[in-house]
N, C-alpha and C. Protein backbone atom coordinates (compact mmCIF):
# COMPACT_ATOMS: atom_id res chain seq x y z
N UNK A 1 -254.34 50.65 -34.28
CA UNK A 1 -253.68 49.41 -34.65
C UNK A 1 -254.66 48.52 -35.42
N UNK A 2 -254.45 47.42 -35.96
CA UNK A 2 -254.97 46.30 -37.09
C UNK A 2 -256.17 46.06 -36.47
N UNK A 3 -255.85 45.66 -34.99
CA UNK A 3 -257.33 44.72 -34.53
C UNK A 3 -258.76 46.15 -33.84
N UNK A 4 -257.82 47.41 -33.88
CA UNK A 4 -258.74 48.53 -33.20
C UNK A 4 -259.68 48.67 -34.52
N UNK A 5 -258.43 48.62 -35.95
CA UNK A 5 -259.42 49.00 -37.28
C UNK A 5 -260.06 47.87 -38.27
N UNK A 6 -260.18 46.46 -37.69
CA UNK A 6 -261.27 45.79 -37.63
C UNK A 6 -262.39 45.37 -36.95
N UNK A 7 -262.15 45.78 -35.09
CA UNK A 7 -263.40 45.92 -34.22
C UNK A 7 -263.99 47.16 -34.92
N UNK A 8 -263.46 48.19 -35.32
CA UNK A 8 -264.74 49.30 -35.99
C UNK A 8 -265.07 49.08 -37.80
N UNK A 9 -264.44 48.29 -38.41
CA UNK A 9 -265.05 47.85 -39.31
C UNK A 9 -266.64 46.85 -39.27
N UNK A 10 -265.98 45.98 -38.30
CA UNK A 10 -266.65 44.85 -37.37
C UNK A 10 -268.22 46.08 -37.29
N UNK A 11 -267.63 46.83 -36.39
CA UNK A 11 -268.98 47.55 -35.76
C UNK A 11 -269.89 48.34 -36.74
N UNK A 12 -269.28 49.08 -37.79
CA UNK A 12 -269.51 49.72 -38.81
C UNK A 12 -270.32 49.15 -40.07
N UNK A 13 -270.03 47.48 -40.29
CA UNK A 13 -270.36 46.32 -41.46
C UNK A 13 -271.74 45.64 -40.68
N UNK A 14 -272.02 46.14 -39.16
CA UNK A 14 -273.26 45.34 -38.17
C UNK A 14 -274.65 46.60 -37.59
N UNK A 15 -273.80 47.73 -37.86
CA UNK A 15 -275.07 48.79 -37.25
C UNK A 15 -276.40 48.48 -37.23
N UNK A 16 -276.49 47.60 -38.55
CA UNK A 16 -278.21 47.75 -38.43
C UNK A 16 -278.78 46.67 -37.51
N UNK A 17 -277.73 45.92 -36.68
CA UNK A 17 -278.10 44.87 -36.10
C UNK A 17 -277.85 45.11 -34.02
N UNK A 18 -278.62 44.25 -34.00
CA UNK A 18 -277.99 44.56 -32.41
C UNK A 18 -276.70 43.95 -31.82
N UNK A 19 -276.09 45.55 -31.31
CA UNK A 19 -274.61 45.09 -30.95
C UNK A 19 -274.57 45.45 -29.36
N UNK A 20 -273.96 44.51 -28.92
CA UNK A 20 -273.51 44.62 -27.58
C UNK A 20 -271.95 44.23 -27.31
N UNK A 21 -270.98 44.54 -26.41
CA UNK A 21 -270.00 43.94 -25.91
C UNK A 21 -269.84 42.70 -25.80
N UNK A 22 -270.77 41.97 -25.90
CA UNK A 22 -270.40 40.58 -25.44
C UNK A 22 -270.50 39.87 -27.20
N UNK A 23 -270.92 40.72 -28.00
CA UNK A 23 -271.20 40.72 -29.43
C UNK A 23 -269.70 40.76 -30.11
N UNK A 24 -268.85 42.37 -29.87
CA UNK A 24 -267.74 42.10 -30.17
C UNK A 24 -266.79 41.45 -29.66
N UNK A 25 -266.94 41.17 -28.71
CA UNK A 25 -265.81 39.94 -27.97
C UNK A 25 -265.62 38.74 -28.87
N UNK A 26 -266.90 38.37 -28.58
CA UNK A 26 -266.72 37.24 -29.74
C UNK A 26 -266.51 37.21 -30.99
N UNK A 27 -266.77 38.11 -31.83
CA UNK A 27 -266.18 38.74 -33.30
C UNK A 27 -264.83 39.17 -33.35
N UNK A 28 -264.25 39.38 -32.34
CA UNK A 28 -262.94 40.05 -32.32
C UNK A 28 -262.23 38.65 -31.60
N UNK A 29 -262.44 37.39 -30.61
CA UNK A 29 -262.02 36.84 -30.49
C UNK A 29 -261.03 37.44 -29.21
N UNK A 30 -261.58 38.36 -28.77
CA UNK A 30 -260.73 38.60 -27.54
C UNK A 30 -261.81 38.88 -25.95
N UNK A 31 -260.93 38.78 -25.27
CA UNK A 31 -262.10 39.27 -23.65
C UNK A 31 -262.75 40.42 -23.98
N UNK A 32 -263.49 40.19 -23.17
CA UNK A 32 -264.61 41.52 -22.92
C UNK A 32 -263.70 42.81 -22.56
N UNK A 33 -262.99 42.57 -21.32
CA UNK A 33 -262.45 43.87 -20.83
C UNK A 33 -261.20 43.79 -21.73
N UNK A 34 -260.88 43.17 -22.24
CA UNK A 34 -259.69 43.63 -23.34
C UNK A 34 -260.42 44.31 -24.35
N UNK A 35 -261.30 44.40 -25.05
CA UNK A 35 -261.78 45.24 -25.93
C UNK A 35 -262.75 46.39 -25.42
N UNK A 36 -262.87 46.17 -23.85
CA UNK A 36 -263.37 47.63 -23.46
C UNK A 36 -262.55 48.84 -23.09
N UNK A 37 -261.02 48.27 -22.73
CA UNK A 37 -259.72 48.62 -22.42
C UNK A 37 -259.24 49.34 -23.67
N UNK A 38 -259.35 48.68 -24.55
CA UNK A 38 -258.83 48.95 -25.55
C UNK A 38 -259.82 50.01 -26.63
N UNK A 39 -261.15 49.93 -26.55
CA UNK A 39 -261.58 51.59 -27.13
C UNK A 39 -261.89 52.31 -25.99
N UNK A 40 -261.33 52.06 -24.76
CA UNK A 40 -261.07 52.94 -24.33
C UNK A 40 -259.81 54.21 -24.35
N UNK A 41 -259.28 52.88 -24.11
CA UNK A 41 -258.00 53.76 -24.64
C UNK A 41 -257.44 54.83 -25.80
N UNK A 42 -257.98 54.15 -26.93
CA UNK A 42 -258.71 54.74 -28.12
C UNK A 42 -259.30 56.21 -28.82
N UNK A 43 -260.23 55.53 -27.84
CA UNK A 43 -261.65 56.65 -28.12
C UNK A 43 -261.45 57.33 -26.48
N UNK A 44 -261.66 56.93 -25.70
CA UNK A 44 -261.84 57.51 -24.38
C UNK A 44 -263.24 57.21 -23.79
N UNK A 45 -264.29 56.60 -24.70
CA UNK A 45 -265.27 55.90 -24.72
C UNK A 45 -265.17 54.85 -24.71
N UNK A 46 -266.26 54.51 -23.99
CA UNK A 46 -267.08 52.79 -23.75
C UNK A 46 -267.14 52.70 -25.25
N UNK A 47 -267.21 50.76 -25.61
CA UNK A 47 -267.31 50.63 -26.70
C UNK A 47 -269.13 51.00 -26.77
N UNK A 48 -269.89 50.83 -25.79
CA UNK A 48 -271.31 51.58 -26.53
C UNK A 48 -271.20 52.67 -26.72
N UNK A 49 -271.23 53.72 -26.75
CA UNK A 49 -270.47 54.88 -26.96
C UNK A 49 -270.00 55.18 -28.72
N UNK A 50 -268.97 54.29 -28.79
CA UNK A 50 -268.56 54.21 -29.84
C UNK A 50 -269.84 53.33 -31.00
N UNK A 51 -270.13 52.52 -30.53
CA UNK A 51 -271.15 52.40 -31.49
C UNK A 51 -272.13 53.13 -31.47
N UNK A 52 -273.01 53.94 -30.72
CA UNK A 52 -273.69 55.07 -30.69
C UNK A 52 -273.59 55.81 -31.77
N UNK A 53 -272.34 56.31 -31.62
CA UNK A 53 -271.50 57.80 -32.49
C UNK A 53 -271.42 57.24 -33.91
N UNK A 54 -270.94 55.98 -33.78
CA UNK A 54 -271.22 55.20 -35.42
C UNK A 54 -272.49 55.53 -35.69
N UNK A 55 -273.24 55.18 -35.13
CA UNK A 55 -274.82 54.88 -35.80
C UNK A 55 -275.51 56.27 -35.95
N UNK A 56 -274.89 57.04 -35.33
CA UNK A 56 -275.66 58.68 -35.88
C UNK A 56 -274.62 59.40 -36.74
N UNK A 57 -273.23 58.47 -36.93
CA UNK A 57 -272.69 59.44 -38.11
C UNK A 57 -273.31 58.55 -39.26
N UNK A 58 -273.79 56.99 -39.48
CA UNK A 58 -274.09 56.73 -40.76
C UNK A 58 -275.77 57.48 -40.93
N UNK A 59 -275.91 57.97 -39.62
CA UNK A 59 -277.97 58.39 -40.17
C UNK A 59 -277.21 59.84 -40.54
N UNK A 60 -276.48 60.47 -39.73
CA UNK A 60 -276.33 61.52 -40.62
C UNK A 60 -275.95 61.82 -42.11
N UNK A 61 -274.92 60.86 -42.69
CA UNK A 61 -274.87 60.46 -43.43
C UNK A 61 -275.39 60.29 -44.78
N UNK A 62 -276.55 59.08 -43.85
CA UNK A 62 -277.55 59.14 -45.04
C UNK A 62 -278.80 60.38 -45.20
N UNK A 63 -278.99 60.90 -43.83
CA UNK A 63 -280.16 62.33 -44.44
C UNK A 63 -279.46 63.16 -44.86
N UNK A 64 -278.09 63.69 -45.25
CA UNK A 64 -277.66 64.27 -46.24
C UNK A 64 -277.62 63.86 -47.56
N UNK A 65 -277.64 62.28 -47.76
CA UNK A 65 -277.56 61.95 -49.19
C UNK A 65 -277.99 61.05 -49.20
N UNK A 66 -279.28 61.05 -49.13
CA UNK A 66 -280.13 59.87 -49.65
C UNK A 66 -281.53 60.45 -49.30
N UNK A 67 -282.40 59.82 -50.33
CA UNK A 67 -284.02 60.37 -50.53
C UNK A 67 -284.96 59.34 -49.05
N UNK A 68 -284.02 58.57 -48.73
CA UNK A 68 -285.01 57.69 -47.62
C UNK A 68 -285.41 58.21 -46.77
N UNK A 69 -286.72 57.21 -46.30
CA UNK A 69 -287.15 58.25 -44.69
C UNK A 69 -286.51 57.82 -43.68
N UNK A 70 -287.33 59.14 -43.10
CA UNK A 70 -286.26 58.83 -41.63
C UNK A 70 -286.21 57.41 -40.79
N UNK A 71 -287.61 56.83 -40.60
CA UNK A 71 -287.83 55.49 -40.17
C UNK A 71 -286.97 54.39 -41.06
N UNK A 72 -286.64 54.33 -42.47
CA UNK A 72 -285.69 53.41 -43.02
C UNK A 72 -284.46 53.82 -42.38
N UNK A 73 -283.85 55.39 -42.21
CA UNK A 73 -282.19 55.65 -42.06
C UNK A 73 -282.21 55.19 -40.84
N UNK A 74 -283.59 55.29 -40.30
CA UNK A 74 -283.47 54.66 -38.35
C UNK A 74 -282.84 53.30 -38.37
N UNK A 75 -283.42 52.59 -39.35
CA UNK A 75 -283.35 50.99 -39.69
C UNK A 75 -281.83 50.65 -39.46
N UNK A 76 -281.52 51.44 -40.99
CA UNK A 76 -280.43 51.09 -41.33
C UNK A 76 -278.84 51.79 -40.54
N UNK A 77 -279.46 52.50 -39.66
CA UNK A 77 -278.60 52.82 -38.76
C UNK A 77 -278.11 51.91 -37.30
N UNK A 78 -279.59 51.11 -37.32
CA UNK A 78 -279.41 50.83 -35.75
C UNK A 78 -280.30 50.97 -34.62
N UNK A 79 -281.05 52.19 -34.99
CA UNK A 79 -281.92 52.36 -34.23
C UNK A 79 -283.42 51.87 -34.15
N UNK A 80 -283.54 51.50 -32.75
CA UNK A 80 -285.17 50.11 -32.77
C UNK A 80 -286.42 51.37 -33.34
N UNK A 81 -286.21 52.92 -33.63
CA UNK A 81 -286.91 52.97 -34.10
C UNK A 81 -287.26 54.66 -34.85
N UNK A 82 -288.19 55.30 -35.73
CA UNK A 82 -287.61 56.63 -35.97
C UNK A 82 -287.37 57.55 -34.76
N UNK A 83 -288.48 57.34 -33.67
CA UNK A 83 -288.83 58.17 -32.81
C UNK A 83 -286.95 58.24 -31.86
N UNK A 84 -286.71 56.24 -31.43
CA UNK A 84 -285.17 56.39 -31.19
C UNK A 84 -283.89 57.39 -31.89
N UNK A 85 -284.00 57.59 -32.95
CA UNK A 85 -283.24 58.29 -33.75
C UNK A 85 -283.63 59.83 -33.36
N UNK A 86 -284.44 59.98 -33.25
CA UNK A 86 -284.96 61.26 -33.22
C UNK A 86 -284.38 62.01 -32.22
N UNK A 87 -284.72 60.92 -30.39
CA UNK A 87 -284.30 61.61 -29.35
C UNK A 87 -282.77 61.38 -29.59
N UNK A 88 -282.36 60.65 -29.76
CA UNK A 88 -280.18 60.60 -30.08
C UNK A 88 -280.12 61.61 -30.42
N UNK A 89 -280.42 62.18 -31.74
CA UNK A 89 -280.00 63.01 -32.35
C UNK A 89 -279.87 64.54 -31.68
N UNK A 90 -281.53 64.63 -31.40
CA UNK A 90 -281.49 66.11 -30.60
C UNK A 90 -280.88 65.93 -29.65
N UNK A 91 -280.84 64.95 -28.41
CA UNK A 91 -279.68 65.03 -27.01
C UNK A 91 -278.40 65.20 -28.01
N UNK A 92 -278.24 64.25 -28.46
CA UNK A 92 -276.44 64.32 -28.51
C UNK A 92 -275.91 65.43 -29.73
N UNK A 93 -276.68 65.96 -30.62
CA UNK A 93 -276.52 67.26 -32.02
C UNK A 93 -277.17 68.40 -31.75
N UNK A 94 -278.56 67.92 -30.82
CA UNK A 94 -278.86 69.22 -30.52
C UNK A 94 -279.99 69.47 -32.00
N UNK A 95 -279.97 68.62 -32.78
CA UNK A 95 -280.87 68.86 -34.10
C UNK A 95 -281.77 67.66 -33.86
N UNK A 96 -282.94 67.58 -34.98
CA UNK A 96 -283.77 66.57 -35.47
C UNK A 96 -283.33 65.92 -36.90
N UNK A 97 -283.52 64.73 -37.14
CA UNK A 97 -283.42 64.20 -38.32
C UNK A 97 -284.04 65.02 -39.22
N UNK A 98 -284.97 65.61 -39.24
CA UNK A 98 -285.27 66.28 -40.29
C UNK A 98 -284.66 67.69 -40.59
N UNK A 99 -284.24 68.26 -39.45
CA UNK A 99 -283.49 69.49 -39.34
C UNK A 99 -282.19 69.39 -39.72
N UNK A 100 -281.60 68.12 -39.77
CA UNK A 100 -280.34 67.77 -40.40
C UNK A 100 -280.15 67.22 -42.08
N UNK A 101 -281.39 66.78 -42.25
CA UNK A 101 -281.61 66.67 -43.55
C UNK A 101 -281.69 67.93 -44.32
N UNK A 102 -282.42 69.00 -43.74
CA UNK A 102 -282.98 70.37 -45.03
C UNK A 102 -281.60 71.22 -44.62
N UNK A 103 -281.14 71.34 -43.48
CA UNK A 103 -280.66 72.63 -43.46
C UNK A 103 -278.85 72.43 -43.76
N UNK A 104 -278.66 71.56 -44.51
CA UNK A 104 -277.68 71.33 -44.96
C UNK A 104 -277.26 71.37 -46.56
């Protein structure tokens, strides 16, 4: 619905910044547990969760198409740092940023 596909615009237009729940509440203008209710419902995920999965599909993203390093795509993803990006990636892909960059 309208307000599900502007909380993830919302979340998507802020990655590189720090987001918390109490972040989109107030950007979205609704309760806390109404917008945790609601990507839940959704996604089946917590809204951290969902911003998580944002922030390693835009680093994936960018180490497919873009010459930056990994510490900038960390940046501009979200993450406080390369080494952060690094462990996300291998727990939750099972790869490294750099292993996702070449072997693609």
């Amino acid at each position: 619905d309208r307000e599900f596909a502007l909380l993830c615009d919302y979340i998507e237009g802020n990655l590189e910044d720090k987001l918390s729940c109490a972040d989109l509440s107030r950007a979205m203008n609704l309760p806390l547990r109404t917008i945790h209710e609601s990507v839940k419902l959704r996604t089946g995920r917590s809204p951290y969760n969902l911003i998580i999965e944002k922030r390693i599909a835009r680093a994936c993203e960018m180490l497919r198409n873009s010459n930056a390093s990994i510490a900038e795509i960390a940046c501009a993803s979200g993450f406080s740092s390369q080494q952060h990006l690094t462990a996300t990636l291998s727990r939750r892909l099972g790869r490294t940023p750099r292993r996702l960059r070449y072997d693609t």
